[in-house]
Protein backbone atom coordinates (compact mmCIF):
# COMPACT_ATOMS: atom_id res chain seq x y z
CA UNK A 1 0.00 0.00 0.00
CA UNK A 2 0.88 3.46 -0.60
CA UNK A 3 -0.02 6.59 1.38
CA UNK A 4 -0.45 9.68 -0.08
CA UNK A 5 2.03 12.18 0.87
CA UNK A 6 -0.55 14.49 2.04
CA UNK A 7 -2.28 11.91 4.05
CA UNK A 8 1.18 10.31 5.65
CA UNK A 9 2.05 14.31 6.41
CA UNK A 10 -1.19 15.07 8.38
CA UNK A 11 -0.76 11.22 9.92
CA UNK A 12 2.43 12.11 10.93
CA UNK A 13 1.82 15.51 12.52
CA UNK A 14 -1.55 15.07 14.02
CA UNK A 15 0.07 12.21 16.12
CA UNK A 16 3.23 13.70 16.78
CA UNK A 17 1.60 16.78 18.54
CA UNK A 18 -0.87 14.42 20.21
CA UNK A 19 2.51 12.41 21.80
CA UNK A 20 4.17 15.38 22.59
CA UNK A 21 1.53 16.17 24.42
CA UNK A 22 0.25 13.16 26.14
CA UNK A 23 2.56 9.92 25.50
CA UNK A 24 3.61 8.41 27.82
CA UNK A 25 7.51 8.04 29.84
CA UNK A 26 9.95 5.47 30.29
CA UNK A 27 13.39 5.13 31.30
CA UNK A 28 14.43 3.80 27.84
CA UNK A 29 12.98 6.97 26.18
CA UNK A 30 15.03 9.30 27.36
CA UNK A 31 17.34 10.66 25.42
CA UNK A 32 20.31 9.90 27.52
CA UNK A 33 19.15 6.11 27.19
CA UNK A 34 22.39 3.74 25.80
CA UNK A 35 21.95 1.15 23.18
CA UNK A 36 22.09 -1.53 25.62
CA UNK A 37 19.03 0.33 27.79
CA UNK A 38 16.61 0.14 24.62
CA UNK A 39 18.09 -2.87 23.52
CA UNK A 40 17.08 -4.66 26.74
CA UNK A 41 13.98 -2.94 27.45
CA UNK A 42 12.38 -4.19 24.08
CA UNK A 43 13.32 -7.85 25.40
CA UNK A 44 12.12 -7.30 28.36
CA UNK A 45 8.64 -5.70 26.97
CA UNK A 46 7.50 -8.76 24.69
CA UNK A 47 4.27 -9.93 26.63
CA UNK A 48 4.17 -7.65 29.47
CA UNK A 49 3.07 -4.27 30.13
CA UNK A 50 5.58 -1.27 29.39
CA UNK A 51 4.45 -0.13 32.99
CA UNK A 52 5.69 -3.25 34.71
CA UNK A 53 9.19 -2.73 32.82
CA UNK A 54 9.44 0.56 33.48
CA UNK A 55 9.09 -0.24 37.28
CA UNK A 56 11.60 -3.03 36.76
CA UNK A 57 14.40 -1.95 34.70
CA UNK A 58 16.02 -0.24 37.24
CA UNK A 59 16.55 -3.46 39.05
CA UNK A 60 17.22 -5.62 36.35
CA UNK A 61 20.32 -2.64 35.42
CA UNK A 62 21.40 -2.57 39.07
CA UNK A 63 22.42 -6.25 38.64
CA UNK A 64 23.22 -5.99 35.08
CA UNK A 65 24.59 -2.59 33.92
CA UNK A 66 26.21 -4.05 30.41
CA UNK A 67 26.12 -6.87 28.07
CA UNK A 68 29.32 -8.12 29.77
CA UNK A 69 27.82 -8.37 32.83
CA UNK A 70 25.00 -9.91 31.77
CA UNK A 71 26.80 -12.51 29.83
CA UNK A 72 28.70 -13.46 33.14
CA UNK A 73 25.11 -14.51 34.69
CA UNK A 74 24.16 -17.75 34.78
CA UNK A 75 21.14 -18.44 33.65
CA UNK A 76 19.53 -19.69 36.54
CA UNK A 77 20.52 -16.21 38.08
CA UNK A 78 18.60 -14.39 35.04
CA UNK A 79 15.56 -15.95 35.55
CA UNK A 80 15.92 -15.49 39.96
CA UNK A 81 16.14 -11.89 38.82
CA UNK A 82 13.91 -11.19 36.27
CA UNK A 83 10.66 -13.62 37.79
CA UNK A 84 8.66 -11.03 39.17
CA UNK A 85 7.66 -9.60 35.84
CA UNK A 86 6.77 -13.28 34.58
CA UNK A 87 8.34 -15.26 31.65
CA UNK A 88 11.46 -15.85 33.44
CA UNK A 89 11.85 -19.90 31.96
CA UNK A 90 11.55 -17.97 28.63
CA UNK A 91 13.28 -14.73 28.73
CA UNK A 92 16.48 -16.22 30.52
CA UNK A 93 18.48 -18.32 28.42
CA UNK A 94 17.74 -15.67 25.46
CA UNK A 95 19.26 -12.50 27.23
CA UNK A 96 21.89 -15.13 28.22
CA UNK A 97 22.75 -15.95 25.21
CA UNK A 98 22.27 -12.57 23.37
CA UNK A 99 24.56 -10.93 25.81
CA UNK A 100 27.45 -13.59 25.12
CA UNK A 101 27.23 -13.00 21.56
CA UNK A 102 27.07 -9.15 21.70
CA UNK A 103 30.12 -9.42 24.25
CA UNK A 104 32.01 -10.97 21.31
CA UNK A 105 31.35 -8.30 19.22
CA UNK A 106 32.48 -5.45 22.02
CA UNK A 107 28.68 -4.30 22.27
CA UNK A 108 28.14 -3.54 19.18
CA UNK A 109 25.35 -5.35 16.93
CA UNK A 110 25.42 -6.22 12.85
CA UNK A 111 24.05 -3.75 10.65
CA UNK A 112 22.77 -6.01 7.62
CA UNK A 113 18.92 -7.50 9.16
CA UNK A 114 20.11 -11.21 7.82
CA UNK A 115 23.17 -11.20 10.13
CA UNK A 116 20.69 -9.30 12.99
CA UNK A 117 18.22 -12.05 12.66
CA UNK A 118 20.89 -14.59 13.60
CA UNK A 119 21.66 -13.60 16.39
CA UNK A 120 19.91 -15.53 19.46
CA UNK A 121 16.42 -15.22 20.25
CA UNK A 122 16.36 -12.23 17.87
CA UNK A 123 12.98 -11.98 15.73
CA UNK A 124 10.84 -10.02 13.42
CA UNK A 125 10.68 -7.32 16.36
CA UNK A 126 13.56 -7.10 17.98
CA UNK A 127 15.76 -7.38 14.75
CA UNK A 128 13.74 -4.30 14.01
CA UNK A 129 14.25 -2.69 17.25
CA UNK A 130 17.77 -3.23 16.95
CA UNK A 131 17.95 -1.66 13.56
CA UNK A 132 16.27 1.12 14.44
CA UNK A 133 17.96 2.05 17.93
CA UNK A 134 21.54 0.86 17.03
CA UNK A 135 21.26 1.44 13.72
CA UNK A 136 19.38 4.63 13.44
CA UNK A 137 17.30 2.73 10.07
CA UNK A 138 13.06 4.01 10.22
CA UNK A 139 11.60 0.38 11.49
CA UNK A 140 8.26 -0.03 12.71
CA UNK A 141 7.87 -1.55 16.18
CA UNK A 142 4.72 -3.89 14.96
CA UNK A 143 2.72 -5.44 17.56
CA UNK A 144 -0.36 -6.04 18.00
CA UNK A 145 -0.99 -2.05 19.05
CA UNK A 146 0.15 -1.02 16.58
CA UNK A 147 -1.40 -3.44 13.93
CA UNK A 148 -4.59 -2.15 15.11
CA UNK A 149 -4.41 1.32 14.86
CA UNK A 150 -3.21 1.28 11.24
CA UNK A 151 -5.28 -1.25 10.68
CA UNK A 152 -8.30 0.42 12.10
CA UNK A 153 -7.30 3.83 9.93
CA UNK A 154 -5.84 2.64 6.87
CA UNK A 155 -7.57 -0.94 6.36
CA UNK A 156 -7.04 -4.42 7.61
CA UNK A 157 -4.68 -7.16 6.87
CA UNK A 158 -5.45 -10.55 5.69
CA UNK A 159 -3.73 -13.00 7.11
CA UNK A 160 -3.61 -13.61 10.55
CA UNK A 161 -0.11 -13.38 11.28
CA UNK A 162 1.33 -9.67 11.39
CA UNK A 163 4.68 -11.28 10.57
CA UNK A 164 3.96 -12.55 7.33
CA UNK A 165 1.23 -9.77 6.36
CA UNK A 166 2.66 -8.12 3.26
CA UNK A 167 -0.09 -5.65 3.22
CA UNK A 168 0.58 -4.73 7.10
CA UNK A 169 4.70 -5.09 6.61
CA UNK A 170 4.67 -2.61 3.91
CA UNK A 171 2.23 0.31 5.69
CA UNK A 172 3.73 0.27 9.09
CA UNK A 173 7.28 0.41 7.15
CA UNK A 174 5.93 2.96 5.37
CA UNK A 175 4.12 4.93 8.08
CA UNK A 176 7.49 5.55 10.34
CA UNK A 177 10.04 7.19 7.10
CA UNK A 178 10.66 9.87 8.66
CA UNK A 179 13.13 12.10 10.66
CA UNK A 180 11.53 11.02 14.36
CA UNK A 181 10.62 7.31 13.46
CA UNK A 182 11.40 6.62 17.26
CA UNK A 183 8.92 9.46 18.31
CA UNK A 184 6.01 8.10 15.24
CA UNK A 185 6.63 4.36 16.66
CA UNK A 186 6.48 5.39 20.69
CA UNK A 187 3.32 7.74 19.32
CA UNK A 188 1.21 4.98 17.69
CA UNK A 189 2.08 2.77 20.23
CA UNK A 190 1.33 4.93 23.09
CA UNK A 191 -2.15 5.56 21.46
CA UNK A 192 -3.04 1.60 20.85
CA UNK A 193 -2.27 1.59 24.68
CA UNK A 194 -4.86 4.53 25.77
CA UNK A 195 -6.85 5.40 23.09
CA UNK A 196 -7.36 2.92 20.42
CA UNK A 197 -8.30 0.52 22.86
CA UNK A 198 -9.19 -2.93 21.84
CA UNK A 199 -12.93 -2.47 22.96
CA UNK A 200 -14.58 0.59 23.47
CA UNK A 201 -11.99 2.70 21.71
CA UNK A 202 -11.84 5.98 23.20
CA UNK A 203 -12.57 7.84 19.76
CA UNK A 204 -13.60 11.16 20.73
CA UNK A 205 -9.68 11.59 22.43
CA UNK A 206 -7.99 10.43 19.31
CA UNK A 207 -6.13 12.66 17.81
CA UNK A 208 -6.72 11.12 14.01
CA UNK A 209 -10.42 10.42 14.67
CA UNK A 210 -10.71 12.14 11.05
CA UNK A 211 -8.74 10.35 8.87
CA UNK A 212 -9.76 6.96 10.56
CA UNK A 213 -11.80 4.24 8.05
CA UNK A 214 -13.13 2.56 10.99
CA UNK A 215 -14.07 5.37 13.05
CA UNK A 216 -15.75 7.08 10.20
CA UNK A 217 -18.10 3.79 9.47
CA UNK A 218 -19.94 4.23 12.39
C-alpha cells in the first residue's frame, strides 16, 4: 500500500503533537538512554506491560549494567532476577545468550537484518528494534498495538499473522520514514495503549479520529 504524501504528512503531525503532548515516559525513552538500555527494554517488553518494565528496569540494570555483565550470569541467576515480571523460563536463556554474543562483538550489533536475525532469540521485532535504535534505520515496532491502529485507519490485513502480512509489513514500514521514526513508533504505540483501545476505543480523544476508516463507518 501506498499513502499519499498528504495523508502520511497530516498522519504524521496530528500524532506527533498528540505524543508530545500526552505519550507516555519510560526510562528507555530518554534521550540519555544507551543502546544496551533500549536494547534490553524491548526484550524485556515482549508480553508484558511497558508499565511493569518501566518499574523493573532499574533493578534488572542494578544487577546488570552491560552486556558483559549480563553474559557473566548464569542463567539460573537471570531468571531469579527477572521472575517477578513473569516469563522468566523464557526470557532467561535468550538474554543469556544474546549478551554472550554481543560481548564478542564489544557491544556492538550487525548492521545487515540477515546477520541481525541470527543472532539468538532475535525476531521479526527485535531485529527491528535493533535496527532502528543501534542502527538509526526508520523500522516499525509492529505489535499487535500497533497493527490495530493502522489497521483500524488505513484498512485491515489478511492474514492472521502480522509477521507474514505483506499488506501490514509494507504500511507500518511505510508509516514511520521519517526524521523522528522513534517518536512516530512510541506515538502509535502509546495511542493503541490509551486510546485505540481494543474495545470501546476511546474515539472522541484520538487525535486522528478524522482520517480513521473505521471510526468514520460508524
Amino acid at each position: 500500500m501506498s499513502v499519499p504524501l498528504q495523508q502520511l504528512s497530516g498522519f504524521h503531525k496530528k500524532i506527533l503533537a498528540w505524543y508530545y503532548r500526552k505519550g507516555r515516559s519510560f526510562p528507555w525513552r530518554n534521550k540519555s538512554a544507551s543502546k544496551y538500555k533500549l536494547i534490553i527494554s524491548e526484550l524485556l517488553l515482549q508480553r508484558t506491560r511497558a508499565e511493569t518494565v518501566s518499574n523493573f528496569l532499574g533493578t534488572f540494570l542494578s544487577h546488570y549494567p552491560s552486556w558483559k555483565k549480563l553474559s557473566g550470569a548464569s542463567v539460573a541467576e537471570i531468571r531469579k532476577v527477572i521472575q517477578p515480571i513473569g516469563l522468566w523460563k523464557r526470557r532467561a536463556p535468550i538474554l543469556k545468550n544474546l549478551a554472550i554474543e554481543i560481548s564478542k562483538r564489544n557491544g556492538r550489533f550487525p548492521s545487515k537484518r540477515i546477520d541481525v536475525e541470527a543472532l539468538p532469540g532475535v525476531g521479526q521485532y527485535i531485529a527491528n528494534a535493533i535496527l532502528l535504535f543501534c542502527h538509526g534505520e526508520a523500522q516499525p515496532l509492529l505489535d499487535a498495538g500497533m497493527a490495530r491502529v493502522l489497521e483500524r485507519v488505513f484498512g485491515s490485513r489478511k492474514l492472521a499473522d502480522i509477521r507474514h502480512d505483506p499488506y501490514l509489513q509494507g504500511l507500518a514500514f511505510e508509516i514511520v520514514q521519517c526524521e523522528k521514526a522513534r517518536e512516530i513508533n512510541w506515538a502509535i504505540l502509546d495511542l493503541a495503549a490509551t486510546t485505540c483501545l481494543v474495545r470501546k476505543p476511546r474515539c472522541d480523544e484520538c487525535p486522528i479520529f478524522s482520517m480513521c476508516l473505521s471510526a468514520n463507518r460508524i
